[in-house]
Protein backbone atom coordinates (compact mmCIF):
# COMPACT_ATOMS: atom_id res chain seq x y z
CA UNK A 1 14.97 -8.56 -23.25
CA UNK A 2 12.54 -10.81 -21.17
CA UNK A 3 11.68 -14.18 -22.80
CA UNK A 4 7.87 -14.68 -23.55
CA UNK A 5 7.73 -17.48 -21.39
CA UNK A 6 9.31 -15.86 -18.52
CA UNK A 7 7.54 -13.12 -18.60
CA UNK A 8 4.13 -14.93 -18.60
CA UNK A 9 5.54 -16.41 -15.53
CA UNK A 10 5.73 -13.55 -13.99
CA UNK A 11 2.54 -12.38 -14.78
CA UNK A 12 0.49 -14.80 -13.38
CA UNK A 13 2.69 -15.39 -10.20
CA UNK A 14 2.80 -11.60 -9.63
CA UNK A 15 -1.24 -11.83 -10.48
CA UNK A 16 -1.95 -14.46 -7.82
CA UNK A 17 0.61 -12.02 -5.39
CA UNK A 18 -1.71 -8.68 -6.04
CA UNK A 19 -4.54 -10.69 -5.32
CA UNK A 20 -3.66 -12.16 -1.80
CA UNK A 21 -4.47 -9.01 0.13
CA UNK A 22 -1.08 -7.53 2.30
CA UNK A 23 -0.54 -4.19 4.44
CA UNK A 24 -1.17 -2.19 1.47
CA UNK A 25 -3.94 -3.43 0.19
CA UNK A 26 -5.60 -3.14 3.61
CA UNK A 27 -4.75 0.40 3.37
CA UNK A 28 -6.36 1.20 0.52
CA UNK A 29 -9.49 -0.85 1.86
CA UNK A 30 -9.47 1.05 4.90
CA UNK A 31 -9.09 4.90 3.79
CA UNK A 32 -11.53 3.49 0.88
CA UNK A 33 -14.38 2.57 3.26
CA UNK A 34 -13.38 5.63 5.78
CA UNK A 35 -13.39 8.13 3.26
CA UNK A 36 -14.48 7.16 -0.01
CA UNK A 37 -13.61 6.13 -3.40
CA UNK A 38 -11.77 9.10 -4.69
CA UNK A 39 -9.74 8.58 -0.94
CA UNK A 40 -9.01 5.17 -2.09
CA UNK A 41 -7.53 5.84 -5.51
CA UNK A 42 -5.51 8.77 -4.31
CA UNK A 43 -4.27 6.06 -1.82
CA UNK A 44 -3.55 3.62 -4.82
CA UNK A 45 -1.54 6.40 -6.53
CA UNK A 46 0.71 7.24 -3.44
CA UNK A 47 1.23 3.54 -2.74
CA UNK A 48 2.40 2.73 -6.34
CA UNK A 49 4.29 5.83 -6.73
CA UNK A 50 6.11 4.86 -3.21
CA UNK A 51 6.37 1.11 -4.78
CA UNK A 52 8.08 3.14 -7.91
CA UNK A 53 10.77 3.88 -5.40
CA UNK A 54 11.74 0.74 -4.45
CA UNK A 55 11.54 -0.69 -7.96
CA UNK A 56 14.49 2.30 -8.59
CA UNK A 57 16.35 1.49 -5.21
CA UNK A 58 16.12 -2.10 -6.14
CA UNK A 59 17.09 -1.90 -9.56
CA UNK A 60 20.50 0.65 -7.90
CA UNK A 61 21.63 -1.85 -5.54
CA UNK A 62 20.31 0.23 -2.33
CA UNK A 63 17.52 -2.58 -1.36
CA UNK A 64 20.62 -4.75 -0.53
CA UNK A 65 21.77 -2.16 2.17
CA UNK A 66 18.56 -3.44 4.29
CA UNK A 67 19.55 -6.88 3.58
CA UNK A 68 22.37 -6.72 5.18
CA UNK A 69 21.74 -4.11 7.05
CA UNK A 70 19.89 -5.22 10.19
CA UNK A 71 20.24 -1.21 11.70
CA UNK A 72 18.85 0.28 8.23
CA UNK A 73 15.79 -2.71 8.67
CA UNK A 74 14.71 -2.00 11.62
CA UNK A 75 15.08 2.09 11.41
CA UNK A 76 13.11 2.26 8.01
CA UNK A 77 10.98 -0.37 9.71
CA UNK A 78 10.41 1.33 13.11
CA UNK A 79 9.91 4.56 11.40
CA UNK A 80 7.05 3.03 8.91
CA UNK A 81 5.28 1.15 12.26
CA UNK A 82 5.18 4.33 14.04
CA UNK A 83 3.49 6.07 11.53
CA UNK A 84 0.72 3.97 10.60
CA UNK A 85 0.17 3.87 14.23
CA UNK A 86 0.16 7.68 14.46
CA UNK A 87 -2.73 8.04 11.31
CA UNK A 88 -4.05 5.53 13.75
CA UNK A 89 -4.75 7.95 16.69
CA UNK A 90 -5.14 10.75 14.46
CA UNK A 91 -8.00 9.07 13.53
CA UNK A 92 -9.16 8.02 16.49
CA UNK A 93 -8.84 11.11 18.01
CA UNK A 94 -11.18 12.90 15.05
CA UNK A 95 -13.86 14.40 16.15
CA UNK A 96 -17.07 12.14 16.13
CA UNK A 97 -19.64 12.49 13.27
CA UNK A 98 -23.43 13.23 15.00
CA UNK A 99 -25.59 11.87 12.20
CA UNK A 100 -25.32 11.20 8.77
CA UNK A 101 -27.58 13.59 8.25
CA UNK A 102 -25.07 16.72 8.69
CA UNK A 103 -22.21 14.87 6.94
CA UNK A 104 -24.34 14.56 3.87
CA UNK A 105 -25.05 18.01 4.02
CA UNK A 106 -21.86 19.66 5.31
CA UNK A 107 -19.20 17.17 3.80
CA UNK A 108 -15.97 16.37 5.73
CA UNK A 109 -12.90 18.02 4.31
CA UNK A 110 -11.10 15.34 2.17
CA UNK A 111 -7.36 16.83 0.89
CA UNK A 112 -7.03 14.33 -1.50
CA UNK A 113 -3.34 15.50 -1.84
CA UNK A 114 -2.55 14.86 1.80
CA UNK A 115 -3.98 11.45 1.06
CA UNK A 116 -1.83 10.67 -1.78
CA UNK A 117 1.77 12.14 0.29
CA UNK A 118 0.46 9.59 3.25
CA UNK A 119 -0.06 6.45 0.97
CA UNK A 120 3.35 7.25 -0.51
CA UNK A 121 5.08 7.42 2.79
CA UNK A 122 3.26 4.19 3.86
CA UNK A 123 4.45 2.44 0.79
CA UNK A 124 7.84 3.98 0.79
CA UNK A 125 8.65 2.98 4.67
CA UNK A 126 8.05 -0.49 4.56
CA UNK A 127 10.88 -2.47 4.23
CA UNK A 128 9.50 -5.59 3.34
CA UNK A 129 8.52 -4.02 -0.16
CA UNK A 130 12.23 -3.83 -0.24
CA UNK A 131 13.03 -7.14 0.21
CA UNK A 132 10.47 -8.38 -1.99
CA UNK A 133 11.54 -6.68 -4.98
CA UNK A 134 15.10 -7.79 -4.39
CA UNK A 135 14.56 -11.32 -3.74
CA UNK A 136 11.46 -11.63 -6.27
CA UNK A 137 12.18 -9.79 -9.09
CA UNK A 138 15.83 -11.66 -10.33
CA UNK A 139 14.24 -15.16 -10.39
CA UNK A 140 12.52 -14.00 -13.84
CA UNK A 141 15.70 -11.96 -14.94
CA UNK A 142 18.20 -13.42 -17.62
CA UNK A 143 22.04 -12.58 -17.22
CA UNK A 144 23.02 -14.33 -20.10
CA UNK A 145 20.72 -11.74 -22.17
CA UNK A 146 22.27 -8.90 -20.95
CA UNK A 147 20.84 -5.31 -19.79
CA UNK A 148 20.11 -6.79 -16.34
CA UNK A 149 19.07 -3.49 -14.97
CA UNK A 150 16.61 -2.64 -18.01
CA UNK A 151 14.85 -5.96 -17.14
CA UNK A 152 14.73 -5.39 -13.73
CA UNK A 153 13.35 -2.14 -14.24
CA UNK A 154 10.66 -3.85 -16.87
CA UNK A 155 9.81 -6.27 -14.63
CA UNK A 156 9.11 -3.85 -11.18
CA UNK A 157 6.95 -1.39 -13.36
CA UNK A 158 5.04 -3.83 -14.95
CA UNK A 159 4.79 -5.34 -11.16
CA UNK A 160 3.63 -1.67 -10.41
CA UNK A 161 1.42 -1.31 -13.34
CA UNK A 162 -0.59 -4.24 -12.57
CA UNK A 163 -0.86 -3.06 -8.69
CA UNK A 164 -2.44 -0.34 -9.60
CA UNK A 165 -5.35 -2.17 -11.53
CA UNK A 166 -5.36 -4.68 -8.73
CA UNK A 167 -5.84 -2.32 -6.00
CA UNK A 168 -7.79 0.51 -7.67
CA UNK A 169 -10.72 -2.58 -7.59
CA UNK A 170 -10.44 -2.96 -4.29
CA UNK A 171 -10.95 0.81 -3.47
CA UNK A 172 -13.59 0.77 -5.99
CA UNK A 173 -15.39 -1.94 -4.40
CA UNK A 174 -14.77 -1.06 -0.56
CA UNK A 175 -15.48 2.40 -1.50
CA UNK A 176 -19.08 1.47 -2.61
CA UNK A 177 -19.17 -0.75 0.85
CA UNK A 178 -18.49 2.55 2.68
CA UNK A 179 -20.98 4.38 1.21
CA UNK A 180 -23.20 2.19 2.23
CA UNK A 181 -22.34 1.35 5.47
CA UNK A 182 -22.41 5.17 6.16
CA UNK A 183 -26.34 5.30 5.77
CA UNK A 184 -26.40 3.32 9.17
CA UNK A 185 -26.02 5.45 12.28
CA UNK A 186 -24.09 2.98 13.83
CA UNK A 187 -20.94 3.24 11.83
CA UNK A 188 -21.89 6.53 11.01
CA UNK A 189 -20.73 6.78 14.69
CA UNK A 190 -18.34 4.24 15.26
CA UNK A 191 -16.37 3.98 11.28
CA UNK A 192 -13.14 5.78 13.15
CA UNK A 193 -12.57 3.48 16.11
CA UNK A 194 -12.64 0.37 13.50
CA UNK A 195 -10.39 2.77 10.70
CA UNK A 196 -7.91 3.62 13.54
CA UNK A 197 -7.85 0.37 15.50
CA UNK A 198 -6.81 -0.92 11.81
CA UNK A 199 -4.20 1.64 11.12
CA UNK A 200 -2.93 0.90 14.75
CA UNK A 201 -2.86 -2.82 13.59
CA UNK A 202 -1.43 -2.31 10.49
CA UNK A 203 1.55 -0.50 12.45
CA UNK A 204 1.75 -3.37 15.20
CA UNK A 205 1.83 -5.85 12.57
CA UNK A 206 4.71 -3.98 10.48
CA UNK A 207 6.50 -3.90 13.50
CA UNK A 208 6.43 -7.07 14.52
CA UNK A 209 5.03 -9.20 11.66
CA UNK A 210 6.85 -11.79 9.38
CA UNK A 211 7.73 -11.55 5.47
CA UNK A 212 4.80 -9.50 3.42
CA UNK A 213 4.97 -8.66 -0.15
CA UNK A 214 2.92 -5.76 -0.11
């Protein structure tokens, strides 16, 4: 359906996209470095999966209702600010760590399934995902082949496919930081104020921010 050229196109420009870190991908290197690499991949697999769902809005016509729809924007936008600032001063809020000592012997509870819901939510309220899949995804479709949502619906997963190689390396990698960062006392103490001062960011910027792609 997609001609070979096009769809090397794609590839690389979609590649080079994956690459340049965006909201998600600081995400993923945040609850990577916070909590770990198995954190960080359940991260990757909410974000994708929420990423799914706008490949499937996109592909139905919905992502044009936020185009035009400066109310739907800025509620689905509003909504996705507010909670990245709320994991924010959850996290914040969470109760200090007194040595690394104790958390290498008494582990802190990680519900890996919590972690995958929130990196789906986080992924699924962020309108500029949206928008990116509807005004990226057409330039590589071709009309005058026909099946125009098929291709669409190639292109997005094959966008989502290669996110999830993309960012499962940089939850690999940041998760191995963490690790070792949490042998010093220092972050050992201090790792939430910079995780939740980033989630706060992360919500600020969403708020208020220009065009993303991720």
């Amino acid at each position: 359906m997609v001609l070979p050229a096009r769809l090397f196109l794609f590839i690389i420009s979609a590649l080079i996209l994956l690459l340049t870190p965006g909201p998600a991908v600081l995400y993923i290197i945040t609850r990577s470095v916070d909590q770990g690499r198995k954190a960080g991949m359940a991260s990757v697999l909410g974000v994708e999966l929420g990423n799914s769902v706008h490949v499937l809005a996109a592909t139905l016509g919905l992502s044009a209702i936020l185009l035009t729809s400066a109310l739907a924007f800025n509620i689905v936008k509003y909504v996705g600010a507010a909670y990245l600032i709320y994991l924010g001063v959850r996290t914040l809020l969470r109760p200090a760590t007194l040595s690394t000592e104790a958390e290498s012997e008494v582990p802190a509870p990680k519900n890996l399934g919590r972690i995958f819901r929130q990196g789906m939510v986080v992924a699924t309220l962020n309108p500029k995902t949206a928008l990116f899949f509807l005004a990226y995804l057409p330039q590589f479709v071709d009309v005058s082949k026909g099946h125009v949502s098929q291709q669409f619906l190639l292109l997005g997963f094959l966008f989502v496919a290669m996110a999830v190689v993309t960012d499962s390396i940089y939850a690999l990698l940041s998760g191995t930081a963490g690790s070792l960062l949490k042998r010093s006392v220092w972050f050992g103490r201090f790792q939430r104020y910079v995780a939740g001062t980033i989630y706060i960011g992360l919500g600020l910027t969403a708020a208020v921010g220009g065009e993303g792609h991720k």
